[in-house]
N, C-alpha and C. Protein backbone atom coordinates (compact mmCIF):
# COMPACT_ATOMS: atom_id res chain seq x y z
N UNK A 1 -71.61 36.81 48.27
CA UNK A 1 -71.24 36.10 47.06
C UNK A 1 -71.95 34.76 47.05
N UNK A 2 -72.12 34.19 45.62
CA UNK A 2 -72.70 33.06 45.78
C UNK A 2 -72.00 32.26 45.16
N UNK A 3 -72.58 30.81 45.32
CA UNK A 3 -72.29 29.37 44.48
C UNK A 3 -73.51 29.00 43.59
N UNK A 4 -72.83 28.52 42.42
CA UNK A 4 -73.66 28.61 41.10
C UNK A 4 -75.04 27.83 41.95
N UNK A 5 -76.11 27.57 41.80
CA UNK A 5 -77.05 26.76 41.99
C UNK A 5 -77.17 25.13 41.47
N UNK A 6 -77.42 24.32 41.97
CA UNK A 6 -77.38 23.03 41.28
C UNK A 6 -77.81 23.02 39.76
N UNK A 7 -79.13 23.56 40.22
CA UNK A 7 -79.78 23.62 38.55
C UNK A 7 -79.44 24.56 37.91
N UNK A 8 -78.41 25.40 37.61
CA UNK A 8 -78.17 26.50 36.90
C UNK A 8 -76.53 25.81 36.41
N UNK A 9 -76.48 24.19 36.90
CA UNK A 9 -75.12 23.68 36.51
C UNK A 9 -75.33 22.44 35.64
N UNK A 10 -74.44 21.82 34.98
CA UNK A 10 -74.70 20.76 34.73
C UNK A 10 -73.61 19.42 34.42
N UNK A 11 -73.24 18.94 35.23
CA UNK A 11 -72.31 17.32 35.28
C UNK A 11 -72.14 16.98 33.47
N UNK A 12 -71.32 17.15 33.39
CA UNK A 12 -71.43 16.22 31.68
C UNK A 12 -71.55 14.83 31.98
N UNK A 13 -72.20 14.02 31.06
CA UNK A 13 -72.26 12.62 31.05
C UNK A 13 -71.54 12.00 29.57
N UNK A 14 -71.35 11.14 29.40
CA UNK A 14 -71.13 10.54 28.24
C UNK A 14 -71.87 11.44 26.62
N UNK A 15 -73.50 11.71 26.76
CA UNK A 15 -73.61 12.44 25.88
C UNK A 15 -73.47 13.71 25.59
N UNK A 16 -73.17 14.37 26.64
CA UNK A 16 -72.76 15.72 26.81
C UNK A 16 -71.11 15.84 26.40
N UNK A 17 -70.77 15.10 26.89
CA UNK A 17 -69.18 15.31 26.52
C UNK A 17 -69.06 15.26 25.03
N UNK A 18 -69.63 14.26 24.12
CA UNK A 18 -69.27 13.85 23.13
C UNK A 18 -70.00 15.35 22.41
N UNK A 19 -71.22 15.64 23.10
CA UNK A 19 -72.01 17.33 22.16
C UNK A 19 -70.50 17.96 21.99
N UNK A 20 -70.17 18.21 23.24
CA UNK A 20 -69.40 19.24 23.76
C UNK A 20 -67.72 18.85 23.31
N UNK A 21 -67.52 18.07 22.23
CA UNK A 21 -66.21 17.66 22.53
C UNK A 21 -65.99 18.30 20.44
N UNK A 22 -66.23 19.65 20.73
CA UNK A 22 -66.17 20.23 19.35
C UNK A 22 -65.79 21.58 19.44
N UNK A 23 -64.89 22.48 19.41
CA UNK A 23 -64.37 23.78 19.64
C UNK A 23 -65.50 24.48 19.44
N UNK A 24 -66.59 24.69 18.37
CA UNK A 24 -67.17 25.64 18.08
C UNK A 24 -68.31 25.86 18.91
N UNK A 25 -68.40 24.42 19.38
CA UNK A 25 -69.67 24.46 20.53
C UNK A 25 -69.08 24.59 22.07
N UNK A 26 -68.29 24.49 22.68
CA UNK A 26 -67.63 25.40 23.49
C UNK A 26 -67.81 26.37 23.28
N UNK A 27 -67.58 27.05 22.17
CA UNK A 27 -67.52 28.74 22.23
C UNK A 27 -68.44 29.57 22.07
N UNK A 28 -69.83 28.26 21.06
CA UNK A 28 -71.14 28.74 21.16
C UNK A 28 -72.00 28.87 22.63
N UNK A 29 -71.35 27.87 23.19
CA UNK A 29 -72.03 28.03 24.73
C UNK A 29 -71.70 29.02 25.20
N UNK A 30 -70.43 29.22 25.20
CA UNK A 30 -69.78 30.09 26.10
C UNK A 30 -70.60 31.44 25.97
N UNK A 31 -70.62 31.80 24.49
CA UNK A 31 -71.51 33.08 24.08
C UNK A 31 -72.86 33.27 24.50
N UNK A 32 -73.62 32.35 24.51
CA UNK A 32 -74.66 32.43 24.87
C UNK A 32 -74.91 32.53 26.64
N UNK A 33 -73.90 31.95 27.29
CA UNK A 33 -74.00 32.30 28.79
C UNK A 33 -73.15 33.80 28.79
N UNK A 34 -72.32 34.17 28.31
CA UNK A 34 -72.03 35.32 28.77
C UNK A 34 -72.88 36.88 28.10
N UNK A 35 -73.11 36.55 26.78
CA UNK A 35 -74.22 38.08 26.15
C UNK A 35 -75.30 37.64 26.43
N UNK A 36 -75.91 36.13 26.55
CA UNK A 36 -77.48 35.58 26.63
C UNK A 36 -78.05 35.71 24.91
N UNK A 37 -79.61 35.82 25.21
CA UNK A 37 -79.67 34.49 24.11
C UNK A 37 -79.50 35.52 22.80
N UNK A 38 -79.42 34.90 21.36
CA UNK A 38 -78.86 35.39 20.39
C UNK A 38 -79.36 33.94 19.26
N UNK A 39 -79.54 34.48 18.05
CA UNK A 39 -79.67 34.08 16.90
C UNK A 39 -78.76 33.19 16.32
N UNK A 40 -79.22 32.15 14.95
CA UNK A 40 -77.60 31.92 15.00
C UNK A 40 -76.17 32.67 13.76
N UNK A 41 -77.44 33.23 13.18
CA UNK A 41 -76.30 34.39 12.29
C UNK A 41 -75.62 34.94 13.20
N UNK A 42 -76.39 36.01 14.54
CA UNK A 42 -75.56 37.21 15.84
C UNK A 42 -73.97 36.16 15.74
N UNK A 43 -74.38 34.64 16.66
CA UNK A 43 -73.19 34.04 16.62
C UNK A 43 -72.22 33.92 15.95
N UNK A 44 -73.13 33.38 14.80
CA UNK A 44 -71.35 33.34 13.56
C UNK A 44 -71.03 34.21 12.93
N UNK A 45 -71.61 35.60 13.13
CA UNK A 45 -70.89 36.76 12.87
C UNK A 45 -69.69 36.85 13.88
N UNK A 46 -70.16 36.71 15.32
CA UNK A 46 -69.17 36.61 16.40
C UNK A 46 -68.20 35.91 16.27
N UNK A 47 -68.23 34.70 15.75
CA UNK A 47 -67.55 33.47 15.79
C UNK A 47 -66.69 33.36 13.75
N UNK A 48 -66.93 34.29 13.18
CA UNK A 48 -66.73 34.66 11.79
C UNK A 48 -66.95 32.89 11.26
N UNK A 49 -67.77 32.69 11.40
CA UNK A 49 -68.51 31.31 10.45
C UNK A 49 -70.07 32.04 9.88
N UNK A 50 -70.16 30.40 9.12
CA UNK A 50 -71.72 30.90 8.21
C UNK A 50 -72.53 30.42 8.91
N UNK A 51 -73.95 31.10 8.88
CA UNK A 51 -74.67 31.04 9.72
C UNK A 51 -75.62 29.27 9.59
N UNK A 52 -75.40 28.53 8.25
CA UNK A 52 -75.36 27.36 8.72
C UNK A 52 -74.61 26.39 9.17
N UNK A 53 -73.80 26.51 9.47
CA UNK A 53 -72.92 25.73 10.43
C UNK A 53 -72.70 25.74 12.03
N UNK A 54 -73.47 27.25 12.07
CA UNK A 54 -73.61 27.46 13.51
C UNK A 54 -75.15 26.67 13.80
N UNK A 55 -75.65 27.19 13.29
CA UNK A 55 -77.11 26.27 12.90
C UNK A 55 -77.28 24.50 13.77
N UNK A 56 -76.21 23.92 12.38
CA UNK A 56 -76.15 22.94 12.95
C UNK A 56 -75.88 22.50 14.41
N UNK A 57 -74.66 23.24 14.38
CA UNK A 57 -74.11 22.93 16.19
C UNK A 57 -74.87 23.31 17.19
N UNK A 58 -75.76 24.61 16.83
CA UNK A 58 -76.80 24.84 17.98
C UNK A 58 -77.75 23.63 18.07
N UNK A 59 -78.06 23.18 17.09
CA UNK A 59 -79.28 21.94 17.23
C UNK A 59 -78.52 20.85 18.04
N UNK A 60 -77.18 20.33 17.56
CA UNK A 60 -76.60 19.73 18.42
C UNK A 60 -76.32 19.95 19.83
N UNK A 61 -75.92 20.79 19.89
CA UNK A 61 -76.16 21.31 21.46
C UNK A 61 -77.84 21.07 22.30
N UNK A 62 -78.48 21.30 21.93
CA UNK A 62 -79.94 21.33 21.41
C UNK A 62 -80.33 19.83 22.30
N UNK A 63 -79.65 18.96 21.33
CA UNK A 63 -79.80 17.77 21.62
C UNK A 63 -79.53 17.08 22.80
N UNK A 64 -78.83 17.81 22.99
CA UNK A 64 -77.82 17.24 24.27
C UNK A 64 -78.17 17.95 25.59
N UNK A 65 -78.97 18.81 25.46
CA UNK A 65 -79.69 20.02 26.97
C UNK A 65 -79.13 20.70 26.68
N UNK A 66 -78.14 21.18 26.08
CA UNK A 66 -77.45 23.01 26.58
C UNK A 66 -78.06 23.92 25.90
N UNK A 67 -78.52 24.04 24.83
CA UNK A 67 -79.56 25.06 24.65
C UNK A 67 -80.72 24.27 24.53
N UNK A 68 -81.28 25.68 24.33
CA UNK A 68 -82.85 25.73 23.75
C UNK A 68 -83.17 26.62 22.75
N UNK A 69 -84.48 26.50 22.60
CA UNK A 69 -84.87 28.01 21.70
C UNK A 69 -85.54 28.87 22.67
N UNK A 70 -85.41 29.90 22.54
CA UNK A 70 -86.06 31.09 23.56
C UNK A 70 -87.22 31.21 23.26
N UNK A 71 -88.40 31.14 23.38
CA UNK A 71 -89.76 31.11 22.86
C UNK A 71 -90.07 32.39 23.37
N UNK A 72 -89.60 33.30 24.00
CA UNK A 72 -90.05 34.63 24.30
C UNK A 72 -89.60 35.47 23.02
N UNK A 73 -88.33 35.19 22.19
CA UNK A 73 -87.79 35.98 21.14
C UNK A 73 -88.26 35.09 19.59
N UNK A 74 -88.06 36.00 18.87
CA UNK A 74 -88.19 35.45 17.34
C UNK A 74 -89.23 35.41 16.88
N UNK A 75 -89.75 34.97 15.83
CA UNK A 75 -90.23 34.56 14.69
C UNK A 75 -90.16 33.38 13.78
N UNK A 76 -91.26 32.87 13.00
CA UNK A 76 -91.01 31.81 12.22
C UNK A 76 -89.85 32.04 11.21
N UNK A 77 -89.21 32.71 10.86
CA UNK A 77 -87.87 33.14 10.27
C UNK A 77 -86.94 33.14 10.78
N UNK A 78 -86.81 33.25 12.22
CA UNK A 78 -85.53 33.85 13.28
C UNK A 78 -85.75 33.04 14.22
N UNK A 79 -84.97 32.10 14.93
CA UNK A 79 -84.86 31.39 15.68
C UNK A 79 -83.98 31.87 16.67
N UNK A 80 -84.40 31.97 18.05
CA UNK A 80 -83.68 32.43 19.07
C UNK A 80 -83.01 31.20 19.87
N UNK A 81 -81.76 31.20 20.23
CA UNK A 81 -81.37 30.09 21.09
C UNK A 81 -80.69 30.88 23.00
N UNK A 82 -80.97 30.16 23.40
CA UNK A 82 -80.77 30.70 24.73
C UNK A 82 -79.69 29.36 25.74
N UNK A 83 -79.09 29.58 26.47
CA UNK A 83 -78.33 28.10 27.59
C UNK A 83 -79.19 28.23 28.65
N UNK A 84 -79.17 26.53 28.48
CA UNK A 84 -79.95 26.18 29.84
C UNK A 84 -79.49 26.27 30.98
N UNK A 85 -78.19 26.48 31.15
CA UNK A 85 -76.87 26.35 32.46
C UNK A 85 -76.13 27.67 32.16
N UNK A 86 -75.43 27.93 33.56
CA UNK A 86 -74.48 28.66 33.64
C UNK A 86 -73.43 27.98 33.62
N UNK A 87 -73.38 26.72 34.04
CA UNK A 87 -71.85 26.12 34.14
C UNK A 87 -71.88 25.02 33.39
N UNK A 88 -70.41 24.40 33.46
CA UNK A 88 -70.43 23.17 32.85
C UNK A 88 -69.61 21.66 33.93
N UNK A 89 -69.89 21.24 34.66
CA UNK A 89 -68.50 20.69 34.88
C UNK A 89 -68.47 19.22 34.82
N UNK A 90 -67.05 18.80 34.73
CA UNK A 90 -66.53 17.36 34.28
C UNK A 90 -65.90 16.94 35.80
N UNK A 91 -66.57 16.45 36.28
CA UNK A 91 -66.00 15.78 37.25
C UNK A 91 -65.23 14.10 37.46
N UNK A 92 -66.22 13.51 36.60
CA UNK A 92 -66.09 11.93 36.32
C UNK A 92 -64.62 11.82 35.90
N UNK A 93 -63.74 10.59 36.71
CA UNK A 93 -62.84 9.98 35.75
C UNK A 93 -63.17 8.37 34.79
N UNK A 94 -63.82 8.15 35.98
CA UNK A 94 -64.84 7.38 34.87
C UNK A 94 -65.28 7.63 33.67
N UNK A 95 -65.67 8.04 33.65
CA UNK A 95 -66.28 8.44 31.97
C UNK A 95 -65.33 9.07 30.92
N UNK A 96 -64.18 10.01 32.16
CA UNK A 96 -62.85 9.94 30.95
C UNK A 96 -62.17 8.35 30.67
N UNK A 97 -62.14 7.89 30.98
CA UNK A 97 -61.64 6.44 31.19
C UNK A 97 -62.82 6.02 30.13
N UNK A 98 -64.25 5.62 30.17
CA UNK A 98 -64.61 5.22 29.17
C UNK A 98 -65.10 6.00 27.84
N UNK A 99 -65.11 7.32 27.60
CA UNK A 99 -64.80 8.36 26.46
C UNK A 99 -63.24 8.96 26.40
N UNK A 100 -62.21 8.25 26.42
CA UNK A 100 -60.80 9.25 26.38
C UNK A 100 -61.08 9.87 25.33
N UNK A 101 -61.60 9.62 24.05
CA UNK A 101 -60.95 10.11 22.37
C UNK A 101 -62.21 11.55 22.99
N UNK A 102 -63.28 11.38 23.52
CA UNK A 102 -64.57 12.50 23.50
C UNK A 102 -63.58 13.90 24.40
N UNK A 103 -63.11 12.89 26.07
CA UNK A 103 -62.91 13.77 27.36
C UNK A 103 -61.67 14.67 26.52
N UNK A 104 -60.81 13.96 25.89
CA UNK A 104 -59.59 15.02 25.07
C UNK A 104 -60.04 15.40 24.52
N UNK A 105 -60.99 15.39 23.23
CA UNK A 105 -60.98 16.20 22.42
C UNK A 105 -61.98 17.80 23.39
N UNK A 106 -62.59 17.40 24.21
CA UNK A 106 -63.42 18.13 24.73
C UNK A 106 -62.33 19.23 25.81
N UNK A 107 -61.57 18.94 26.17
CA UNK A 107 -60.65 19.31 27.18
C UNK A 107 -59.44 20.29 26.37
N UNK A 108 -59.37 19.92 24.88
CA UNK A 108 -58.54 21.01 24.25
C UNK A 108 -59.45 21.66 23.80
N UNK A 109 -61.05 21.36 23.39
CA UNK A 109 -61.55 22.71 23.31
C UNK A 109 -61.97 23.82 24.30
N UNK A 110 -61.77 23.57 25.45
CA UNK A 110 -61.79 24.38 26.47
C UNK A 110 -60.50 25.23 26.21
N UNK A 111 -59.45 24.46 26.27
CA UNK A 111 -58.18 24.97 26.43
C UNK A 111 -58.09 25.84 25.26
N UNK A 112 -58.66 25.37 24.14
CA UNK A 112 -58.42 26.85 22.86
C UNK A 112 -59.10 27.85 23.40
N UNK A 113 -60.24 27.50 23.90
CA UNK A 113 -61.23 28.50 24.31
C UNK A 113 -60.59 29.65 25.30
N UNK A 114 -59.99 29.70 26.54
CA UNK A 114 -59.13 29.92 27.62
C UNK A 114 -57.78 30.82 26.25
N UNK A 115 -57.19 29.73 25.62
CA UNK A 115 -56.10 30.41 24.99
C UNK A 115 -56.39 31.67 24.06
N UNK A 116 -57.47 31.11 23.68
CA UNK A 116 -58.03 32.92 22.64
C UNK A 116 -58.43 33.36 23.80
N UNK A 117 -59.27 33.69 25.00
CA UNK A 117 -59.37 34.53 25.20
C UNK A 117 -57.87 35.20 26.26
N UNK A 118 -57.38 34.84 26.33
CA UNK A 118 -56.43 34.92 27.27
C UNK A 118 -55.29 36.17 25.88
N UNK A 119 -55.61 35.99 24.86
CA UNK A 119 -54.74 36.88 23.69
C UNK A 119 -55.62 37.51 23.56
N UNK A 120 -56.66 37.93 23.62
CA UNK A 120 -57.67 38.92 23.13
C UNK A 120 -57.68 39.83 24.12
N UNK A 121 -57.72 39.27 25.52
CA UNK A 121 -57.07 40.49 26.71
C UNK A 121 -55.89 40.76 26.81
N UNK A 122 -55.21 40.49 25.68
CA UNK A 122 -53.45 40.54 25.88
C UNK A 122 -53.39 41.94 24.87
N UNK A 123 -54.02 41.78 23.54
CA UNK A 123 -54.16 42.76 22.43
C UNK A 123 -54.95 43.30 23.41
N UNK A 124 -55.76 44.15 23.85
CA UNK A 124 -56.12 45.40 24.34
C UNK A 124 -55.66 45.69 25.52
N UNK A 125 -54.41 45.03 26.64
CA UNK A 125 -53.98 45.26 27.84
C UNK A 125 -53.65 46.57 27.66
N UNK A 126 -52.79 47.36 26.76
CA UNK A 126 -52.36 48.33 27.04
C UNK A 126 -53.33 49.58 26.82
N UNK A 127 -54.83 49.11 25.91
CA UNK A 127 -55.81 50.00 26.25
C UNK A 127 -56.71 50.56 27.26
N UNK A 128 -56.10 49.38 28.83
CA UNK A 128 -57.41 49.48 29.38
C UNK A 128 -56.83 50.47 30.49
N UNK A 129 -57.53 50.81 31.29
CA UNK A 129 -57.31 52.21 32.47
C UNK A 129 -56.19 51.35 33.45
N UNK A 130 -55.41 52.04 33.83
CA UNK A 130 -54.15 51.59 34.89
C UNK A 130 -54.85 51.22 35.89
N UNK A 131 -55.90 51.00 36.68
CA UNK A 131 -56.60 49.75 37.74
C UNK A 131 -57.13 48.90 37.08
N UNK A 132 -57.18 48.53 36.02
CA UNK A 132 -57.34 46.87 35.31
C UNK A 132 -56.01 46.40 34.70
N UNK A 133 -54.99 47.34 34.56
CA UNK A 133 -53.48 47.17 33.99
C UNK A 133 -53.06 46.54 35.09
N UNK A 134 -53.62 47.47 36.30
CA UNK A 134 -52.71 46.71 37.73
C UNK A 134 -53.01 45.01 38.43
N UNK A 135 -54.09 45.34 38.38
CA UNK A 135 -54.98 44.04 38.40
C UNK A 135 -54.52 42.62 37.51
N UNK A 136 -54.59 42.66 36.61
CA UNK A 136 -53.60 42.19 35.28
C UNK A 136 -52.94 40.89 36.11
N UNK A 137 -52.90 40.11 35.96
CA UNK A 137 -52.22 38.95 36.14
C UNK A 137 -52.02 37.60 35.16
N UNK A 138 -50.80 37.27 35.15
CA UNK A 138 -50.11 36.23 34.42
C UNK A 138 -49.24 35.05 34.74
N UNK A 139 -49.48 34.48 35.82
CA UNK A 139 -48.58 33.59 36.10
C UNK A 139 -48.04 32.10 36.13
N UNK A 140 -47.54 31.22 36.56
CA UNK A 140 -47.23 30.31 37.20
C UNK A 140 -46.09 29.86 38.10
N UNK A 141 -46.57 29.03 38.94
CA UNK A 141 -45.59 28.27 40.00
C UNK A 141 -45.71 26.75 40.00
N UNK A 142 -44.55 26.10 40.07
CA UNK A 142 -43.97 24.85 39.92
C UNK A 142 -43.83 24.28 41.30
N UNK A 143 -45.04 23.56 41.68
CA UNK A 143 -45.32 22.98 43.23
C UNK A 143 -44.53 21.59 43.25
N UNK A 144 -44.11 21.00 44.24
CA UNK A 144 -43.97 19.52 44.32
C UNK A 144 -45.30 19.10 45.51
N UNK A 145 -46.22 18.57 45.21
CA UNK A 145 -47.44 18.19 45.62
C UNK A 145 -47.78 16.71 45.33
N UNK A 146 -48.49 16.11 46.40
CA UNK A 146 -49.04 14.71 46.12
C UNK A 146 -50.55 14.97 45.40
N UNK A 147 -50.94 13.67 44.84
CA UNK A 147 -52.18 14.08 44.27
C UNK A 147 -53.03 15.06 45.24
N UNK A 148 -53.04 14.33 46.37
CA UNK A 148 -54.14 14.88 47.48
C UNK A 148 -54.10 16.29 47.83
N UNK A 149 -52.78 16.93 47.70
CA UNK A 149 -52.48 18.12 48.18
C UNK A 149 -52.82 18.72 46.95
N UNK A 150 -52.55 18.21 45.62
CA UNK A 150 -53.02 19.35 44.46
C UNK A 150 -54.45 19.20 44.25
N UNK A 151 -55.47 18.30 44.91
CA UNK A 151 -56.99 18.52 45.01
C UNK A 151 -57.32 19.50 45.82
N UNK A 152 -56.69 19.09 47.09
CA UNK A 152 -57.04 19.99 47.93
C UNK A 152 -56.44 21.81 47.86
N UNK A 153 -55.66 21.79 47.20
CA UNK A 153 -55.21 23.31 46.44
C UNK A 153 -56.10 23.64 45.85
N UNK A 154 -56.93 22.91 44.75
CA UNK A 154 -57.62 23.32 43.47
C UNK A 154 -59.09 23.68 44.61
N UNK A 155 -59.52 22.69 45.31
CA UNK A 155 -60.84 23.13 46.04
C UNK A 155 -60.58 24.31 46.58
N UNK A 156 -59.34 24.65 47.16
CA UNK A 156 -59.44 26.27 48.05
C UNK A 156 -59.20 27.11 47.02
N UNK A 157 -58.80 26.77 46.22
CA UNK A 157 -58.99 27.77 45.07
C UNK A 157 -60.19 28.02 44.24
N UNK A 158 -61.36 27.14 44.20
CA UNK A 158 -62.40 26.55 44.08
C UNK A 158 -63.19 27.71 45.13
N UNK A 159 -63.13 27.72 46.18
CA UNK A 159 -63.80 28.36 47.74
C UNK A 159 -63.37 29.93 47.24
N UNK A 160 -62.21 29.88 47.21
CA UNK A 160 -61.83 31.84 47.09
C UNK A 160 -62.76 32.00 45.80
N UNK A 161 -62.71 31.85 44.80
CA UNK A 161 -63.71 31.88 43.63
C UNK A 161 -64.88 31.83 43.88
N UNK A 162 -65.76 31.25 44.64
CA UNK A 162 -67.28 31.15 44.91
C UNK A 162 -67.27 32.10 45.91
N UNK A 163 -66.40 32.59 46.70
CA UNK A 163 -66.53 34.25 47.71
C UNK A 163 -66.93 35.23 46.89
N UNK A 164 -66.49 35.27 45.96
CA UNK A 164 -66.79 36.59 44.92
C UNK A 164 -67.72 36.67 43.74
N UNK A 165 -68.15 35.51 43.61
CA UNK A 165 -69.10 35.12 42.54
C UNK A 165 -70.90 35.72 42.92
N UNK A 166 -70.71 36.56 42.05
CA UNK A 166 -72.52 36.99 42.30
C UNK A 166 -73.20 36.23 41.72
N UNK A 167 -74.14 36.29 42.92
CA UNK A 167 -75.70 35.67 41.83
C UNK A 167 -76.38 36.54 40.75
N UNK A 168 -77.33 35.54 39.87
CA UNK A 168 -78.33 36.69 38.98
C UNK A 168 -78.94 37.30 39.66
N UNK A 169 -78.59 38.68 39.64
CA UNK A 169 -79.61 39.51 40.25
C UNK A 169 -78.98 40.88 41.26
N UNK A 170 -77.99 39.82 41.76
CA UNK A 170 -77.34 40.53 43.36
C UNK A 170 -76.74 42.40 42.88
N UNK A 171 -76.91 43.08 43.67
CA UNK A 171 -76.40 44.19 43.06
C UNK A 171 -75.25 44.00 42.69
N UNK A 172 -74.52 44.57 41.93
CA UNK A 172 -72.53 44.92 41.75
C UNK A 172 -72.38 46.31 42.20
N UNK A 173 -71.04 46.37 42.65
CA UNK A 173 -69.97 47.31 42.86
C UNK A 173 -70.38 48.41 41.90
N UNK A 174 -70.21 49.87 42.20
CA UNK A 174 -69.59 50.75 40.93
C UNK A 174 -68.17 50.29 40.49
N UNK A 175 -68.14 50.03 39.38
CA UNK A 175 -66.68 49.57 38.55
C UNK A 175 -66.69 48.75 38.62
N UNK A 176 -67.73 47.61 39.25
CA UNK A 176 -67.74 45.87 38.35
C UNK A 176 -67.31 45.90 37.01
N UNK A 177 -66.47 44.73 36.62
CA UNK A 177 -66.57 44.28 34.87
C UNK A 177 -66.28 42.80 34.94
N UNK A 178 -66.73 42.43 34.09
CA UNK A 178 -66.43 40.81 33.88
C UNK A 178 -64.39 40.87 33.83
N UNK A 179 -64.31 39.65 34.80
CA UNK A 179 -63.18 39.19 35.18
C UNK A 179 -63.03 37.87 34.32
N UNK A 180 -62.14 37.09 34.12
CA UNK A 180 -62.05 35.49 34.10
C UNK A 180 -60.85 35.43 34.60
N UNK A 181 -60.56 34.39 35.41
CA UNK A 181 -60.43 33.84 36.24
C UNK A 181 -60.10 32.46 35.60
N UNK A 182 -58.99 31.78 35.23
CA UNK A 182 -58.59 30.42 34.69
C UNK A 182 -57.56 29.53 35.45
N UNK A 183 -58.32 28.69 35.97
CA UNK A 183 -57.19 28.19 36.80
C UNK A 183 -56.85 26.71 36.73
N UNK A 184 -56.23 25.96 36.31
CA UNK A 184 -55.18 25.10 35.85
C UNK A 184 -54.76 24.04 36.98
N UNK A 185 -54.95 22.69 37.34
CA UNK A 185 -53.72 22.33 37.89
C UNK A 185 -53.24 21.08 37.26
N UNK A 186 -51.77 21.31 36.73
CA UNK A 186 -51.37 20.67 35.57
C UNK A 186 -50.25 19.29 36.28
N UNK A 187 -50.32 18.07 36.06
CA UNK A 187 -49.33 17.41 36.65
C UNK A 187 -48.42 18.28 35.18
N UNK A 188 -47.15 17.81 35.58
CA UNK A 188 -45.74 17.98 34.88
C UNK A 188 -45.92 16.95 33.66
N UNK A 189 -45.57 17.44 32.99
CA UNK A 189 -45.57 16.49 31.28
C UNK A 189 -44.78 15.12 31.34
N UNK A 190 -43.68 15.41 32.11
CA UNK A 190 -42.37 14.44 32.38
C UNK A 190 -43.12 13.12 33.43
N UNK A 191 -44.16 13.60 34.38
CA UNK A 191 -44.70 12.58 34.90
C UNK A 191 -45.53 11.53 33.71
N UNK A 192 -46.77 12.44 32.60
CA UNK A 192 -47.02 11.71 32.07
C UNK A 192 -46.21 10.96 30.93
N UNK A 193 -44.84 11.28 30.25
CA UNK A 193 -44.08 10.62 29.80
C UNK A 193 -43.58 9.35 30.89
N UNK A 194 -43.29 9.52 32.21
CA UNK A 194 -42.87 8.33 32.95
C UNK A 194 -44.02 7.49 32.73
N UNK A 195 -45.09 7.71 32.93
CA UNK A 195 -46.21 6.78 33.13
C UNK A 195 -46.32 5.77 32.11
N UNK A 196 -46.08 6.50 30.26
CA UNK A 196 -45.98 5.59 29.48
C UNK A 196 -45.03 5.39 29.39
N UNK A 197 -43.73 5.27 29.59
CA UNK A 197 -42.48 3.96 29.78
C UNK A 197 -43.05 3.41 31.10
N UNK A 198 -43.34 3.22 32.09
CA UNK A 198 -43.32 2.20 32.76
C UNK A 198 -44.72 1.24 32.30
């Protein structure tokens, strides 16, 4: 199993967050790393928008590094867009600290993102073969943890995830299928209500 590659990742910065701090471009990325590259009508057929509005957001994205145009596909009529990354990640609290209005708005579009798909495998659960029914998981648990202990949770949970992660290329299993895998670690709501009274 592998770990994504440096360059096949990419740190958001201040201008990336703010690209990225728009639901539709979350989900345009997302599409384009998981089917690869695609037009931008393919998309907003996918995404049931018009194909200029996807337009736009691809250029925006565009702007910011996450796509490109595929110069191997298309035509002067048809514009192909392709992602430069497989991943995305936000590590900085810094930069949430100096973008809060960007890092939230960017952080619930993940979270819509996660929440549709998380109902879209819910509507076909009962279609799929009884070893992906079994497999099937839904949960949570209510830890009492110090910050340090819920980092250090999220990294080993972080480690079991990069055990199983193939590279481009690596053979798969007979009966591979795309999994996701969403994992969360949430302080308690009631902490951030204490925080603003004190």
């Amino acid at each position: 199993m592998a770990e994504i590659p440096a360059d096949k990742s990419v740190v958001l910065d201040a201008k990336g967050l703010r690209a990225l701090a728009h639901p539709v471009r979350v989900q345009l990325l997302g599409l384009l790393r998981i089917h690869g590259p695609a037009t931008a009508t393919q998309l907003a057929d996918r995404l049931g928008l018009n194909s200029g509005a996807t337009s736009y957001h691809l250029r925006q994205l565009a702007a910011a590094g996450f796509v490109a145009e595929d110069a191997e596909r298309g035509n002067a009529r048809e514009r192909w867009w392709r992602s430069v990354h497989q991943m995305t990640r936000f590590d900085s609290e810094d930069l949430a600290d100096r973008e809060p209005e960007a890092a939230l708005t960017y952080l619930q579009s993940v979270h819509n993102a996660y929440t549709l798909r998380t109902q879209q495998a819910l509507n076909g659960l009962q279609t799929l073969p009884r070893p992906w029914r079994e497999a099937f998981s839904m949960s949570d648990s209510a830890l009492r943890l110090t910050p340090a202990e819920a980092q250090e949770m999220r990294d080993e949970i972080w480690s079991v995830i990069d055990r199983y992660r193939r590279a481009p290329g690596d053979e798969e299993p007979e009966g591979a299928e795309r999994v996701w895998v969403n994992v969360h670690v949430l302080p308690d709501a009631d902490l951030a209500e204490q925080e603003a009274e004190s």
